[in-house]
C-alpha atoms as a PDB file:
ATOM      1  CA  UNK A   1      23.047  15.604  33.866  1.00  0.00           C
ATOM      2  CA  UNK A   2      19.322  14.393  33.235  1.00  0.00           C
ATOM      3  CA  UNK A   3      18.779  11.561  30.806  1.00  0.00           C
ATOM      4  CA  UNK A   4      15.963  10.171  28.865  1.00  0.00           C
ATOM      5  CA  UNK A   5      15.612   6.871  27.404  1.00  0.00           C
ATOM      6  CA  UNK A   6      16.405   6.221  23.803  1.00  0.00           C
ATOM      7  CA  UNK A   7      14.495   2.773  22.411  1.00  0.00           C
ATOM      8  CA  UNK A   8      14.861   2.279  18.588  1.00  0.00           C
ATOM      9  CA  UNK A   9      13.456  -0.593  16.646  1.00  0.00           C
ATOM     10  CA  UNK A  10      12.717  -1.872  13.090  1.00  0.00           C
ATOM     11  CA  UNK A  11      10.205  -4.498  11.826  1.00  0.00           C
ATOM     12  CA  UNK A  12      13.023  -7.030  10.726  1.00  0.00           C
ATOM     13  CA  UNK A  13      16.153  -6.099  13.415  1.00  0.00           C
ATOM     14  CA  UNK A  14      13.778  -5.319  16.449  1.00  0.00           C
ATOM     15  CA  UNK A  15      15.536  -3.862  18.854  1.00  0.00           C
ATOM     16  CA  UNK A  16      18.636  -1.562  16.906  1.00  0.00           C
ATOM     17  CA  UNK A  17      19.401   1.043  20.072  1.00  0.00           C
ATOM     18  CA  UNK A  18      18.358   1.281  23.750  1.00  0.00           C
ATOM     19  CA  UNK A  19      20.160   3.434  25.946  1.00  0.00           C
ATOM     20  CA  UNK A  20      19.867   6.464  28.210  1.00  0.00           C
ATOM     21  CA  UNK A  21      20.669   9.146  26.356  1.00  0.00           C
ATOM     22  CA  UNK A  22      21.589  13.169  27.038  1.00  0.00           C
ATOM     23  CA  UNK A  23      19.928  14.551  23.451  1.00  0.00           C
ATOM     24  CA  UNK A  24      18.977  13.720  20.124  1.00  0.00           C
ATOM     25  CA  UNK A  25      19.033  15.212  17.093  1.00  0.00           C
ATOM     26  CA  UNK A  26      16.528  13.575  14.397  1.00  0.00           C
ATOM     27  CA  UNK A  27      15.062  15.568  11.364  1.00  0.00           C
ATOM     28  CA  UNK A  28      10.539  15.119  11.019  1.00  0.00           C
ATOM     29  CA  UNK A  29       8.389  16.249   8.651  1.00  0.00           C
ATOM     30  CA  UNK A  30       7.698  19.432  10.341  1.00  0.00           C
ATOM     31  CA  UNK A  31      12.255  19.858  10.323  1.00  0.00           C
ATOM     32  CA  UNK A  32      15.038  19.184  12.450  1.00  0.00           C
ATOM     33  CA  UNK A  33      13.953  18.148  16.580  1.00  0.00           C
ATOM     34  CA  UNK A  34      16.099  18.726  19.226  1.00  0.00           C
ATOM     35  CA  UNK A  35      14.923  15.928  21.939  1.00  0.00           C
ATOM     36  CA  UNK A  36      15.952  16.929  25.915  1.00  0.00           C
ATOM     37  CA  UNK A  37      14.767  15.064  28.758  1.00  0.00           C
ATOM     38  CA  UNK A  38      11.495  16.052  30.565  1.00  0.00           C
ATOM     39  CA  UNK A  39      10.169  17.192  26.454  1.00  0.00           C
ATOM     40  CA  UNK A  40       6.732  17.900  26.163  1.00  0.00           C
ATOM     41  CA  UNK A  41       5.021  14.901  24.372  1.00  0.00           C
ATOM     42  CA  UNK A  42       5.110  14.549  20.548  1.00  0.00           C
ATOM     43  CA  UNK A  43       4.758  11.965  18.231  1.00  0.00           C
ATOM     44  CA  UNK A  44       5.779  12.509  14.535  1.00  0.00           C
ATOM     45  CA  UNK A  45       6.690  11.206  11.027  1.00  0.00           C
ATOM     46  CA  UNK A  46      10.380  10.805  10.322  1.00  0.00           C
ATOM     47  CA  UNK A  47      12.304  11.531   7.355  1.00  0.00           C
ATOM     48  CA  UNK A  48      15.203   9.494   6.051  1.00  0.00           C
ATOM     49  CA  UNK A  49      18.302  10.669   7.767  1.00  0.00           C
ATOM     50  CA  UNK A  50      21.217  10.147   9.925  1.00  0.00           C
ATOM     51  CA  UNK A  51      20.011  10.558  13.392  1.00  0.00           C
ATOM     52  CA  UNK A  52      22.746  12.634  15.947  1.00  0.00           C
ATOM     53  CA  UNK A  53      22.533  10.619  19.610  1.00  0.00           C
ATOM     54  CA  UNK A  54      24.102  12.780  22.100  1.00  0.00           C
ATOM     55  CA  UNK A  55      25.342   9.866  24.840  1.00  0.00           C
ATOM     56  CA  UNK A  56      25.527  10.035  28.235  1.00  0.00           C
ATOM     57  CA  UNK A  57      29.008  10.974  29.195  1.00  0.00           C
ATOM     58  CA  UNK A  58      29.469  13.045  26.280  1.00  0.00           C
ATOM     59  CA  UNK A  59      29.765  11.164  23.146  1.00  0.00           C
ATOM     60  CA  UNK A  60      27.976  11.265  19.989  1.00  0.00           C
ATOM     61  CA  UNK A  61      26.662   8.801  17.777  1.00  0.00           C
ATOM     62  CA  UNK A  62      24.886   8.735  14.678  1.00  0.00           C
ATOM     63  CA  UNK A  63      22.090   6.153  13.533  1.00  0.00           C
ATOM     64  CA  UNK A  64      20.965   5.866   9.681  1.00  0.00           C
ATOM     65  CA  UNK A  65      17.385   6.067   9.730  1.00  0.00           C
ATOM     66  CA  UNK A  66      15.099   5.352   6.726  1.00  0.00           C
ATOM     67  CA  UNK A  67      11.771   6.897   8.149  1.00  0.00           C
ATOM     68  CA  UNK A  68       9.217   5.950  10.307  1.00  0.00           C
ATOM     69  CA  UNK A  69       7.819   7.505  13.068  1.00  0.00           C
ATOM     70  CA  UNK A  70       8.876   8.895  17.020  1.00  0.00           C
ATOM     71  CA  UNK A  71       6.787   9.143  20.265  1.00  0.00           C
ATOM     72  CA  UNK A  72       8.576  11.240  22.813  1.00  0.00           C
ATOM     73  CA  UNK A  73       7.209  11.789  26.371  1.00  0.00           C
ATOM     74  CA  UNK A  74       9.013  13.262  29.258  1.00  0.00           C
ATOM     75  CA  UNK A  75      10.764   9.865  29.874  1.00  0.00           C
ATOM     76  CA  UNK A  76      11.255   8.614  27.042  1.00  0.00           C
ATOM     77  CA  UNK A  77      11.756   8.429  23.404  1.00  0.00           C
ATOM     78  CA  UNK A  78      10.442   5.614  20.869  1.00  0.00           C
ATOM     79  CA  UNK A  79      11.248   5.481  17.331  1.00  0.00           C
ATOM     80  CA  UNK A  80      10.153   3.017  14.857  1.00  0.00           C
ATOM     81  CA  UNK A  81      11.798   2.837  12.214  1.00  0.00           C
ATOM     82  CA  UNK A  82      11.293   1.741   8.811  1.00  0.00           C
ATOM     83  CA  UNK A  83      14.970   0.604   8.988  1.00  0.00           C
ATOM     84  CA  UNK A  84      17.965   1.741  11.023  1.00  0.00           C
ATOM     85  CA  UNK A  85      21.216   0.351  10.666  1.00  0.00           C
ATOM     86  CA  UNK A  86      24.399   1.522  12.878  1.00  0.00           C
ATOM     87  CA  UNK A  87      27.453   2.743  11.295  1.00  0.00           C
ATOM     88  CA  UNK A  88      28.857  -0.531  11.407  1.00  0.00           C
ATOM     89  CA  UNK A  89      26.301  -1.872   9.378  1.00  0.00           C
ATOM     90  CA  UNK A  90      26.415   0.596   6.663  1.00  0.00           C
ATOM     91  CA  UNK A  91      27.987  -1.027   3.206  1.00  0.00           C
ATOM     92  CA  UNK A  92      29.752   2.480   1.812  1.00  0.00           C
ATOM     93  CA  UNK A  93      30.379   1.000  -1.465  1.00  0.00           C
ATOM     94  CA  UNK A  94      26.430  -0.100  -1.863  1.00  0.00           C
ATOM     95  CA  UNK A  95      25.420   3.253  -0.673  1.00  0.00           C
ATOM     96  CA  UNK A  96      27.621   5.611  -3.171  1.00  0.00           C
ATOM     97  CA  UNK A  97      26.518   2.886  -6.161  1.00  0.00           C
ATOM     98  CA  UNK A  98      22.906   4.064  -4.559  1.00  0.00           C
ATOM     99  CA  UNK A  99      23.696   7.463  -4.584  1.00  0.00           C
ATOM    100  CA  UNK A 100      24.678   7.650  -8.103  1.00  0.00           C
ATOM    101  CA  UNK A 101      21.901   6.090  -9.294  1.00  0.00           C
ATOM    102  CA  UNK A 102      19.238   7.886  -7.849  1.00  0.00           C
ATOM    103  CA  UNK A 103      21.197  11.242  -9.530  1.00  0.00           C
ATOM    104  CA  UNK A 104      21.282   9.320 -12.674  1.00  0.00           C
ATOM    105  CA  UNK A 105      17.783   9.188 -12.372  1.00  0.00           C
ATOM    106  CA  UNK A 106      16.846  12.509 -11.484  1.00  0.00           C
ATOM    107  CA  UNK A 107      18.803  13.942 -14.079  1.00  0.00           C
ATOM    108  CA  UNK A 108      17.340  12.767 -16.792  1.00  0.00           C
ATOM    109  CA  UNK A 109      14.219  14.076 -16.034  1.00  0.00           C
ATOM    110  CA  UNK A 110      12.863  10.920 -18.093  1.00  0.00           C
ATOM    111  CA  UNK A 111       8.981  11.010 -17.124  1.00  0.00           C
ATOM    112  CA  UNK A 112       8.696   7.530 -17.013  1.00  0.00           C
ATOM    113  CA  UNK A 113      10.952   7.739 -13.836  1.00  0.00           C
ATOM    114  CA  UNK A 114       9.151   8.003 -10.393  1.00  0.00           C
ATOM    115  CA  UNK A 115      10.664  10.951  -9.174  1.00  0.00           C
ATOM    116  CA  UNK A 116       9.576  10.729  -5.887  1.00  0.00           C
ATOM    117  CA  UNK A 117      11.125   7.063  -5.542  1.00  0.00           C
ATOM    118  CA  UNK A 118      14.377   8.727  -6.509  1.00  0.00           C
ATOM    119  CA  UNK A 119      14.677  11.446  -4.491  1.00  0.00           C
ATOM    120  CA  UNK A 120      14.099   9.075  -1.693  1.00  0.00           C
ATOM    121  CA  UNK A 121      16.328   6.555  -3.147  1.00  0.00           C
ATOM    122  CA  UNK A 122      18.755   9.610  -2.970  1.00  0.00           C
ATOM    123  CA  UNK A 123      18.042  10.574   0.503  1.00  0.00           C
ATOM    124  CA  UNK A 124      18.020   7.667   2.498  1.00  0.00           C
ATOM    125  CA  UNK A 125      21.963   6.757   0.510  1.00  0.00           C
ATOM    126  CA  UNK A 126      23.121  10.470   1.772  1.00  0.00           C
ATOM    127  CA  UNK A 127      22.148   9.959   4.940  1.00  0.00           C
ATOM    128  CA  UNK A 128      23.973   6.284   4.794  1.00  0.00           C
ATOM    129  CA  UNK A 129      26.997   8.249   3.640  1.00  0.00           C
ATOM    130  CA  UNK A 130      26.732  10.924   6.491  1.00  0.00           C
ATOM    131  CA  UNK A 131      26.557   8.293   9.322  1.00  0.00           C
ATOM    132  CA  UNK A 132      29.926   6.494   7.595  1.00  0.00           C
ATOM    133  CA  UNK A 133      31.598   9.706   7.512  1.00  0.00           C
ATOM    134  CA  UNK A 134      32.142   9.595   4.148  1.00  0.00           C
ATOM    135  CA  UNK A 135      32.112  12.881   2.108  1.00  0.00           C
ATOM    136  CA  UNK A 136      29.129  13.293  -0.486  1.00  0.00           C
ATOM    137  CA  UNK A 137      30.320  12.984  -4.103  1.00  0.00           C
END
């Protein structure tokens, strides 16, 4: 099966995941990107999620991503992140305290709160959750 390289880095980690890889599975701000080998080239904006990695031989991993943004070409695809941690990485316990704050926040509906900070606040500990495996409270 055809392949296309995976390279993901972050200011402050560098390198986070380099591989050959069969798809991926990341979510933009034009929606969810299915990434084959030989894709036509694209370069967007990424959204705070927890990116599917379909591995050569048939596994599947999943990366936390905070944002950024992704070049694709036919060879290869580059993503640089804002952050990205591996599931390994994750802290579960900081990321529900996270998650429970940033719904804290919204609901009050206090307009002193930055609601746009919040939601992302919110976002970016779901998609921590996701990658953990751990079910949304």
């Amino acid at each position: 099966m055809a392949t296309i390289l995976l390279e993901v880095a972050t200011p402050d980690k560098g390198e986070v995941y380099k591989n050959d890889i069969n798809m991926l599975i990341c979510r933009s701000v034009c929606g969810e990107l299915g990434i084959l080998p030989k894709h036509a080239r694209l370069m967007t904006e990424l959204l705070p999620h927890a990116m599917r990695i379909k591995e050569n031989g048939g596994g599947e991993v999943q990366l936390f991503v905070s944002g950024g943004f992704m070049e694709v070409t036919p060879e290869k695809i580059t993503i640089l992140a804002d952050s990205a941690e591996n599931p390994d990485d994750i802290d579960v316990e900081r990321a529900k305290a996270a998650y429970q704050r940033a719904n804290e926040r919204l609901a009050k509906k206090n307009p002193e709160i930055d609601i746009d900070r919040a939601e992302a606040a919110l976002a970016r500990a779901k998609a921590r959750l996701i990658v953990k495996g751990v079910p949304i409270p």
